[in-house]
Protein backbone atom coordinates (compact mmCIF):
# COMPACT_ATOMS: atom_id res chain seq x y z
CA UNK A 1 0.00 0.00 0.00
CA UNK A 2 1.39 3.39 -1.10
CA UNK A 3 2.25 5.91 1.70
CA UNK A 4 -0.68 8.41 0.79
CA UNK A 5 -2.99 5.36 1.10
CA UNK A 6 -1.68 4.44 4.46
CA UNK A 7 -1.67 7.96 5.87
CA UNK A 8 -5.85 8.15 4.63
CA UNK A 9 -6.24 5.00 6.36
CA UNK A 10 -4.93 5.61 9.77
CA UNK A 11 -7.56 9.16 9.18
CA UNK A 12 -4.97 11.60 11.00
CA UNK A 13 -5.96 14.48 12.00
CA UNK A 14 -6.45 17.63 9.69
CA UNK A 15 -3.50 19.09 10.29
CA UNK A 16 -1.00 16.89 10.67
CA UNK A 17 -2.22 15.04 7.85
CA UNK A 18 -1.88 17.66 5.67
CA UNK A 19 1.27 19.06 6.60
CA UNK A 20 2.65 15.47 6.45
CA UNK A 21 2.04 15.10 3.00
CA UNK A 22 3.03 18.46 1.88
CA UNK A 23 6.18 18.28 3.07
CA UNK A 24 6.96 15.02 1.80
CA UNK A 25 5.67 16.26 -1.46
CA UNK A 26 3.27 13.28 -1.97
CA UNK A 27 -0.64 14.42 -1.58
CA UNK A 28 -1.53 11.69 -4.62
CA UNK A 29 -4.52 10.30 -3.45
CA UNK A 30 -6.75 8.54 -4.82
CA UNK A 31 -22.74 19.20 -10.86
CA UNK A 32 -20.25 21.35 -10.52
CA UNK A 33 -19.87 25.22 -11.46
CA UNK A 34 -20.08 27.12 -15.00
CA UNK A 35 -16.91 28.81 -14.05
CA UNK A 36 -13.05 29.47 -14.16
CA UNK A 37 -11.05 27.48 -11.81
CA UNK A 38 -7.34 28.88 -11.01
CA UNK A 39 -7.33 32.45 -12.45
CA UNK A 40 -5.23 34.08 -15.11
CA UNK A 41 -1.71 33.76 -13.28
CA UNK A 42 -2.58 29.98 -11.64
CA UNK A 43 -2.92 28.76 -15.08
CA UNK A 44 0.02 30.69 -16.85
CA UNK A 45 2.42 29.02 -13.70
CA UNK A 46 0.82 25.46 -14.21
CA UNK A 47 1.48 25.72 -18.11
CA UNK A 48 5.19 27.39 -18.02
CA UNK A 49 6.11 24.60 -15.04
CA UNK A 50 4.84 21.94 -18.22
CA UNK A 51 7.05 23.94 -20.76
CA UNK A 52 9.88 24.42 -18.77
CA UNK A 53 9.97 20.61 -18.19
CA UNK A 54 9.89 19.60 -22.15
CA UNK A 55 13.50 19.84 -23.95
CA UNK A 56 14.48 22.66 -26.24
CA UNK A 57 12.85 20.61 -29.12
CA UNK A 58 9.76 19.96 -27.79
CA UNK A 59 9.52 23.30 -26.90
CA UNK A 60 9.97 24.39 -30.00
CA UNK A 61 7.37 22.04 -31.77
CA UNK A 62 4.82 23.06 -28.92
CA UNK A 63 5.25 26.90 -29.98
CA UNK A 64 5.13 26.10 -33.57
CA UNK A 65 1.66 23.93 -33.55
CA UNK A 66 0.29 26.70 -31.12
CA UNK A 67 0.95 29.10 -33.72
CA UNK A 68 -1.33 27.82 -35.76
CA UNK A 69 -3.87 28.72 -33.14
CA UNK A 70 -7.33 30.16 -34.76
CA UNK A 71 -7.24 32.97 -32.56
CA UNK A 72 -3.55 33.32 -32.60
CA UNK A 73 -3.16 36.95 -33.79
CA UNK A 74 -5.89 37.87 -31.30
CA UNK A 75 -5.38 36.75 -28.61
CA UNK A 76 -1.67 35.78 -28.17
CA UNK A 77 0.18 38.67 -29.28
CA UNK A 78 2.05 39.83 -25.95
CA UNK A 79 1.78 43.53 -24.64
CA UNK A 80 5.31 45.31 -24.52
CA UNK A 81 5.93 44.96 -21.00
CA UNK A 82 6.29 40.99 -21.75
CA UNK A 83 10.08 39.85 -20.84
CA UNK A 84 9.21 36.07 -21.84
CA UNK A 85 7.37 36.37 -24.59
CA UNK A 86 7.20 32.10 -25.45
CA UNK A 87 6.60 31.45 -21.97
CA UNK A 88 4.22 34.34 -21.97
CA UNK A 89 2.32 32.67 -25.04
CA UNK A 90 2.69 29.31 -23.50
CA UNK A 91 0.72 30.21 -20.05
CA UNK A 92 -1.51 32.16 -22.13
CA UNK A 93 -2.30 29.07 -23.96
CA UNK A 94 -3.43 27.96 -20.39
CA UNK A 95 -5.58 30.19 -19.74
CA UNK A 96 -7.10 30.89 -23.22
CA UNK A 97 -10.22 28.58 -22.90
CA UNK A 98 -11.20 31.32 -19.96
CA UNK A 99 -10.28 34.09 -22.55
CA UNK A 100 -12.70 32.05 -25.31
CA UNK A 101 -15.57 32.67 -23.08
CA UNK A 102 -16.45 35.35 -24.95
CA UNK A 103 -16.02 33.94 -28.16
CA UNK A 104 -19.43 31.82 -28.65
CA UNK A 105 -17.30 29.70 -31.57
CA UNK A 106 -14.83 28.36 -29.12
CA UNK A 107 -16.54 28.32 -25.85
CA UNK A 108 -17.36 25.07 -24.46
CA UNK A 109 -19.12 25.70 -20.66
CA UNK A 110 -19.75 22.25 -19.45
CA UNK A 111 -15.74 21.30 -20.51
CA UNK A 112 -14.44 22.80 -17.24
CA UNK A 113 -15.97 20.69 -14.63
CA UNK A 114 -17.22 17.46 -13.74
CA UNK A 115 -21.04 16.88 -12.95
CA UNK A 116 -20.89 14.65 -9.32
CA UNK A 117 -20.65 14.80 -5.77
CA UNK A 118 -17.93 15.09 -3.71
CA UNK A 119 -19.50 15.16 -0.56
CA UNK A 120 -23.90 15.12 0.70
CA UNK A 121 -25.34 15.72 3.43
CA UNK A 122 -28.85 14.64 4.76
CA UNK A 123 -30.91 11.95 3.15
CA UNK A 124 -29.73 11.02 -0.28
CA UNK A 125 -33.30 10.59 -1.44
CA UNK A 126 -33.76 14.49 -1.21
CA UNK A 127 -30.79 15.38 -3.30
CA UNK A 128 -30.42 15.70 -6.85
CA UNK A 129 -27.20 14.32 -8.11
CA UNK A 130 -26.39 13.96 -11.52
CA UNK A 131 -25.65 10.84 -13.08
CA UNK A 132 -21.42 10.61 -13.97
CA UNK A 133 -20.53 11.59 -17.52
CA UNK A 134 -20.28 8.25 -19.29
CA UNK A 135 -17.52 7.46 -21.88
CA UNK A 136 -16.32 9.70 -24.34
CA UNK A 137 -18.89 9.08 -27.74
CA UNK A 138 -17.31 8.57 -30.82
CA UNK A 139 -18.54 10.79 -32.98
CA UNK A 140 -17.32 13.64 -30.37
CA UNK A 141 -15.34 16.54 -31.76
CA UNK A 142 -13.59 20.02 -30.86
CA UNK A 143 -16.97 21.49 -31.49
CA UNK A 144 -19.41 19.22 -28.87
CA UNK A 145 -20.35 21.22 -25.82
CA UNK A 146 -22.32 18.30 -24.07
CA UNK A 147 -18.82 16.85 -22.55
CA UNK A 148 -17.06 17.82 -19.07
CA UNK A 149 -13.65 17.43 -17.92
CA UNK A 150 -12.96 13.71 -18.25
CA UNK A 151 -14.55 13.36 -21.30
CA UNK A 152 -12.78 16.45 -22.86
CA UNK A 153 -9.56 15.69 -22.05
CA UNK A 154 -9.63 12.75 -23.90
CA UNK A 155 -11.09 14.12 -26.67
CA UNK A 156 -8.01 16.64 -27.00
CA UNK A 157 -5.70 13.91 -26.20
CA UNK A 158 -6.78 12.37 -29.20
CA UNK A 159 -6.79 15.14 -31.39
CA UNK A 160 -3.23 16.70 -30.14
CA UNK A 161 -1.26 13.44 -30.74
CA UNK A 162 -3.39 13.07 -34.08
CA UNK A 163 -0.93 14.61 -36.77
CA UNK A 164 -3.11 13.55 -39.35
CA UNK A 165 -5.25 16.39 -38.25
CA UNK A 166 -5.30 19.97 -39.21
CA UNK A 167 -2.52 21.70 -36.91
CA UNK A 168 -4.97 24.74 -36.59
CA UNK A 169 -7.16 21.60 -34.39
CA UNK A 170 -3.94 20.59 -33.15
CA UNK A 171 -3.30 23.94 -31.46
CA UNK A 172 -7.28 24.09 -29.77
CA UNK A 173 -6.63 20.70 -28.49
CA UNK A 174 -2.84 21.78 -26.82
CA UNK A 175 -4.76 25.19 -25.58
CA UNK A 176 -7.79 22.96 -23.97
CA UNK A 177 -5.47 20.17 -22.55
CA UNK A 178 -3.70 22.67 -20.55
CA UNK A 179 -6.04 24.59 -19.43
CA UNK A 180 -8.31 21.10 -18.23
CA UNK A 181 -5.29 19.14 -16.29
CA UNK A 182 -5.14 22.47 -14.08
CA UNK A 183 -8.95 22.54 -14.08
CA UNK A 184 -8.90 19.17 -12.86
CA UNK A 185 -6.51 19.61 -10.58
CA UNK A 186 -8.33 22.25 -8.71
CA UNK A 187 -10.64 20.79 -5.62
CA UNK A 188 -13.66 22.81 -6.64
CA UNK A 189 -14.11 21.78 -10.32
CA UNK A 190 -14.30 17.75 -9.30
CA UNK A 191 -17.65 17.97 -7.79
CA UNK A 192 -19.92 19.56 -5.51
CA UNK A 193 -21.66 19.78 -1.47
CA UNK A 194 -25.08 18.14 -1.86
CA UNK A 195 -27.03 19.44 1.33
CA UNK A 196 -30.46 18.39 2.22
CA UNK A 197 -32.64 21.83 2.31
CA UNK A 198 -30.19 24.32 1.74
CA UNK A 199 -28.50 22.79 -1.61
CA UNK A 200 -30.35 19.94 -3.08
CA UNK A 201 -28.96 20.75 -6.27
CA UNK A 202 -25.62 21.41 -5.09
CA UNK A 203 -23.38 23.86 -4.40
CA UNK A 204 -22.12 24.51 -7.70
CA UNK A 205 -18.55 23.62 -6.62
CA UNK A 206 -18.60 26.08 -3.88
CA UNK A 207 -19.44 28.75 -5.37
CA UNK A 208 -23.00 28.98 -3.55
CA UNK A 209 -21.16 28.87 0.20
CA UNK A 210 -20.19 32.77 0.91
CA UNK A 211 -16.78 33.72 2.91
CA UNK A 212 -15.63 37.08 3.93
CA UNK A 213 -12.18 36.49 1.72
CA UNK A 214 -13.56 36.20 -1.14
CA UNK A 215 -17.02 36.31 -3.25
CA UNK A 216 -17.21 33.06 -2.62
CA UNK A 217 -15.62 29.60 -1.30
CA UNK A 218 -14.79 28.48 -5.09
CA UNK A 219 -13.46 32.07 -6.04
CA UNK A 220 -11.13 32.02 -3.22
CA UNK A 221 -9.67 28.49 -4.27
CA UNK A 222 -9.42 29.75 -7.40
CA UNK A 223 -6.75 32.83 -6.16
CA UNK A 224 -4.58 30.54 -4.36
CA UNK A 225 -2.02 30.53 -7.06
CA UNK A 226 -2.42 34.24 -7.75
CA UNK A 227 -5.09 36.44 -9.90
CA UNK A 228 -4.18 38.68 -13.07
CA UNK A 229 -1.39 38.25 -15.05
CA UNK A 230 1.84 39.50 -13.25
CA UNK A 231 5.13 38.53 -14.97
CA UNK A 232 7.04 38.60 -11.99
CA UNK A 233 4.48 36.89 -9.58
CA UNK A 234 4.51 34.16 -12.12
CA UNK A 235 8.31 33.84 -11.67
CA UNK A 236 8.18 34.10 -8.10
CA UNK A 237 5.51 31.12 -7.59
CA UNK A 238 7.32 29.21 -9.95
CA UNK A 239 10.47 29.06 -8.55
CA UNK A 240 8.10 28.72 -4.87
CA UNK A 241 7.30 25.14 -6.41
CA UNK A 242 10.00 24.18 -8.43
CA UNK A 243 12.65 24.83 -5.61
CA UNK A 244 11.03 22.50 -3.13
CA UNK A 245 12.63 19.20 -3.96
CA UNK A 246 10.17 17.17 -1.93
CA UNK A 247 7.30 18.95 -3.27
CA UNK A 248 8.81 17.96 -7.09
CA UNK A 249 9.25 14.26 -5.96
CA UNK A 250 5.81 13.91 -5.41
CA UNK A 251 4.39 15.30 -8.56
CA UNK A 252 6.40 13.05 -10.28
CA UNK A 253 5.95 10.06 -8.81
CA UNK A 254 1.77 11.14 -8.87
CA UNK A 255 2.72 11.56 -13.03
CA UNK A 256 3.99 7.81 -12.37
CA UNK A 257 1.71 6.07 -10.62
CA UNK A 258 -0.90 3.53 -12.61
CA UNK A 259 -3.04 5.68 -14.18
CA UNK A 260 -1.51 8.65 -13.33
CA UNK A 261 -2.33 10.35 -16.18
CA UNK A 262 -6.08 9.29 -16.01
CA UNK A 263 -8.16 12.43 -15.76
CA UNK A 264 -10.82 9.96 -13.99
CA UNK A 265 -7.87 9.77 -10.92
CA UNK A 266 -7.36 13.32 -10.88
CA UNK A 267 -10.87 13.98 -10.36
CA UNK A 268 -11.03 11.25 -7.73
CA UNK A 269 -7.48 12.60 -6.40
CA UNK A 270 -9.54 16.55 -5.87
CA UNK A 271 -12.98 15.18 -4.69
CA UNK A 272 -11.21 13.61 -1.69
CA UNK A 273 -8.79 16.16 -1.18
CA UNK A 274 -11.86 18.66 -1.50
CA UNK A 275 -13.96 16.61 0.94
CA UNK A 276 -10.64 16.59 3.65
CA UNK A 277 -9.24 20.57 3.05
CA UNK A 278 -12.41 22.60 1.31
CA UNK A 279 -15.42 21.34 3.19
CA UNK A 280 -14.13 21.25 6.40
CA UNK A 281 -16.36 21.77 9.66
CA UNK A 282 -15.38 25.88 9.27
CA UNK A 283 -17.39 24.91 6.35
CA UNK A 284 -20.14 21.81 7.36
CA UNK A 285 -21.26 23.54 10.25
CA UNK A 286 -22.74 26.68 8.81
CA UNK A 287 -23.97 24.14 5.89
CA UNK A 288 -25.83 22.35 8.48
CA UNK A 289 -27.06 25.28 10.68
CA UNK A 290 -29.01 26.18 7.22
CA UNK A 291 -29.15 22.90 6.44
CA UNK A 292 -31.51 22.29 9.35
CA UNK A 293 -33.42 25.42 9.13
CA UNK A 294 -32.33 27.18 11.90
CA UNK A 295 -31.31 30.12 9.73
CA UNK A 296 -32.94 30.66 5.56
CA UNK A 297 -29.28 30.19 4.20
CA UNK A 298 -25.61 30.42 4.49
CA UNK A 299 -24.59 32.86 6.37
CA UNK A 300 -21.18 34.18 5.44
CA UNK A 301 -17.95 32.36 6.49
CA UNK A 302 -14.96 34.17 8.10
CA UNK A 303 -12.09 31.38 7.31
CA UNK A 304 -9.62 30.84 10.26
CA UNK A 305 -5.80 31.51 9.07
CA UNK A 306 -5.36 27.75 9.51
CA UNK A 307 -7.88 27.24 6.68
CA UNK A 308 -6.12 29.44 4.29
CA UNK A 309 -2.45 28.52 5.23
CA UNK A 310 -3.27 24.67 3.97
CA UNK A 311 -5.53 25.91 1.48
CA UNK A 312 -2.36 27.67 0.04
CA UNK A 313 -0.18 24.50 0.74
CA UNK A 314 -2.33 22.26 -0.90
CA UNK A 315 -2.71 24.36 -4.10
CA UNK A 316 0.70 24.57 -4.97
CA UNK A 317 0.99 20.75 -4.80
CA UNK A 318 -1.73 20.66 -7.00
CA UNK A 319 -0.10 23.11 -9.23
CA UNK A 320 2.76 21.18 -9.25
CA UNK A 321 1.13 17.68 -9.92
CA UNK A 322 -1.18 19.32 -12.76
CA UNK A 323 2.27 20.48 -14.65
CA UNK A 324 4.16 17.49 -14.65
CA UNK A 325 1.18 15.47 -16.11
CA UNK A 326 0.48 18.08 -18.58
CA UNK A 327 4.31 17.83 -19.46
CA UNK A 328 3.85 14.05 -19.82
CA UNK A 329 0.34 14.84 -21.98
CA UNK A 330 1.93 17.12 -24.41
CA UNK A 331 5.11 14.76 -24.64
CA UNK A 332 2.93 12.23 -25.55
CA UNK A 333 1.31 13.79 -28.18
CA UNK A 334 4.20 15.19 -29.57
CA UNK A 335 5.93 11.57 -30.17
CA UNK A 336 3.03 10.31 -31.91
């Protein structure tokens, strides 16, 4: 049995369970909201960690099939103040399905989470949980909007390794892969708090459950790794990650591990992690104060420094993890 499945099995205490893993590097463990999950900068760190694990040839073929991008004039033409300008277009390429929201050719809602549960509460007969997505259908393409995070990734798995296909197809599918193993990666976007009478429909991955931080639980998980673009906050979280050795060790052994690059285990990886370090009882109790009807709803949550200290912690090993599988993805697909 692997260390992270002995550690959930012996059920140690919040804390020191978190802090255990964390600093041996190794949290790999084994619907949901219309909305972004890391912000601008969380996605442009998870995609330059990816790049700046590929060789200086792989790099170079990733930055020529992304320049084939449909919307690569538009949208990934750096300002001025850009030092970096590959890595720049590289995290940008993360973040760019967020950007296509606005674009109603390329945007694909239901691709950014997965419909599910990751924890209820109450009587199961009162809640209304959607089924799991099934398999990905065959006849699925870059322009199907009925698929969510498991399903898509596959799809763009397909398509990226796929040199048959038109590069311009090739490029969506790099954009969309790494902007979904972040997505994935992120606790919120895995699933959602079923409650009996106060969400029955869920929470919408936390973005329902108010806290003074932010406008909401998912929106502050979401800021962990940092909001708008900043060149030289990017750097700076970055080189947070990538200089902790232990940290490093466990992303790649998470990359390693069988079916490690399953998007099905990441999701099951960030509903338990969200069940252990995002629903929490600074979180369950209010839930089931309203829950109960002793107040009409949620009442706003003022989270403890404890909260957002492993909340933090936790986030950049997810970062981490999310970036060497991407690296892995895109290697893949650019050896086919």
């Amino acid at each position: 049995m692997s260390t992270v499945a002995n550690l959930l099995s012996r059920r140690l205490k919040f804390r020191r369970f978190l802090w255990s893993l964390v600093s041996a590097g190794l949290i790999v463990v084994f619907t949901s909201p219309p909305c972004k999950a890391w912000w601008e900068c969380g996605h442009h760190v998870i995609a330059v960690m990816a790049f700046d694990l590929l060789n200086q040839d792989e790099q170079r073929e990733l930055l020529h099939i992304l320049s084939a991008h449909p919307r690569y004039s538009q949208d990934f033409t750096p300002p001025d103040s850009v030092i970096d300008v590959d890595r720049w277009r590289i995290g940008t390429a993360g973040y760019w399905p967020d950007i296509a929201r606005s674009q109603p050719e390329f945007d694909r809602p239901t691709w950014h989470y997965q419909l599910g549960a990751t924890m209820t509460l109450g009587s199961v007969e009162s809640l209304n949980i959607p089924s799991a997505p099934g398999p990905l259908s065959q006849g699925a393409t870059l322009k199907s909007q009925e698929l969510h995070i498991g399903q898509a990734v596959e799809l763009c798995q397909h398509v990226f390794s796929s040199t048959d296909r038109p590069t311009s197809d090739r490029a969506l599918a790099l954009t969309w892969l790494a902007h979904l193993v972040g997505d994935a990666h992120q606790p919120c976007h895995a699933g959602s708090l079923y409650a009996e009478g106060v969400f029955p429909d869920g929470d919408r991955g936390a973005n329902l459950i108010p806290v003074r931080q932010h406008e909401n639980l998912h929106a502050l998980w979401d800021s962990l790794l940092g909001d708008r673009y900043d060149g030289a906050d990017i750097r700076r979280r970055v080189q947070q990650i990538t200089s902790n050795d232990n940290l490093i060790e466990g992303a790649r052994d998470a990359t390693l591990q069988c079916r490690g690059l399953d998007p099905l285990t990441w999701i099951q990886e960030s509903r338990e992690l969200g069940e252990k370090y995002v629903y929490t009882h600074e979180i369950l109790t209010p839930v089931t104060v309203a829950s109960r009807g002793f107040v009409e709803e949620v009442e706003q949550i003022n989270l403890s420094e404890i909260y957002l200290k492993d909340a933090g912690a936790l986030a950049r090993v997810r970062a981490a993890t999310a970036a060497h599988r991407l690296a892995a993805i895109w290697c893949d697909g650019l050896e086919d």
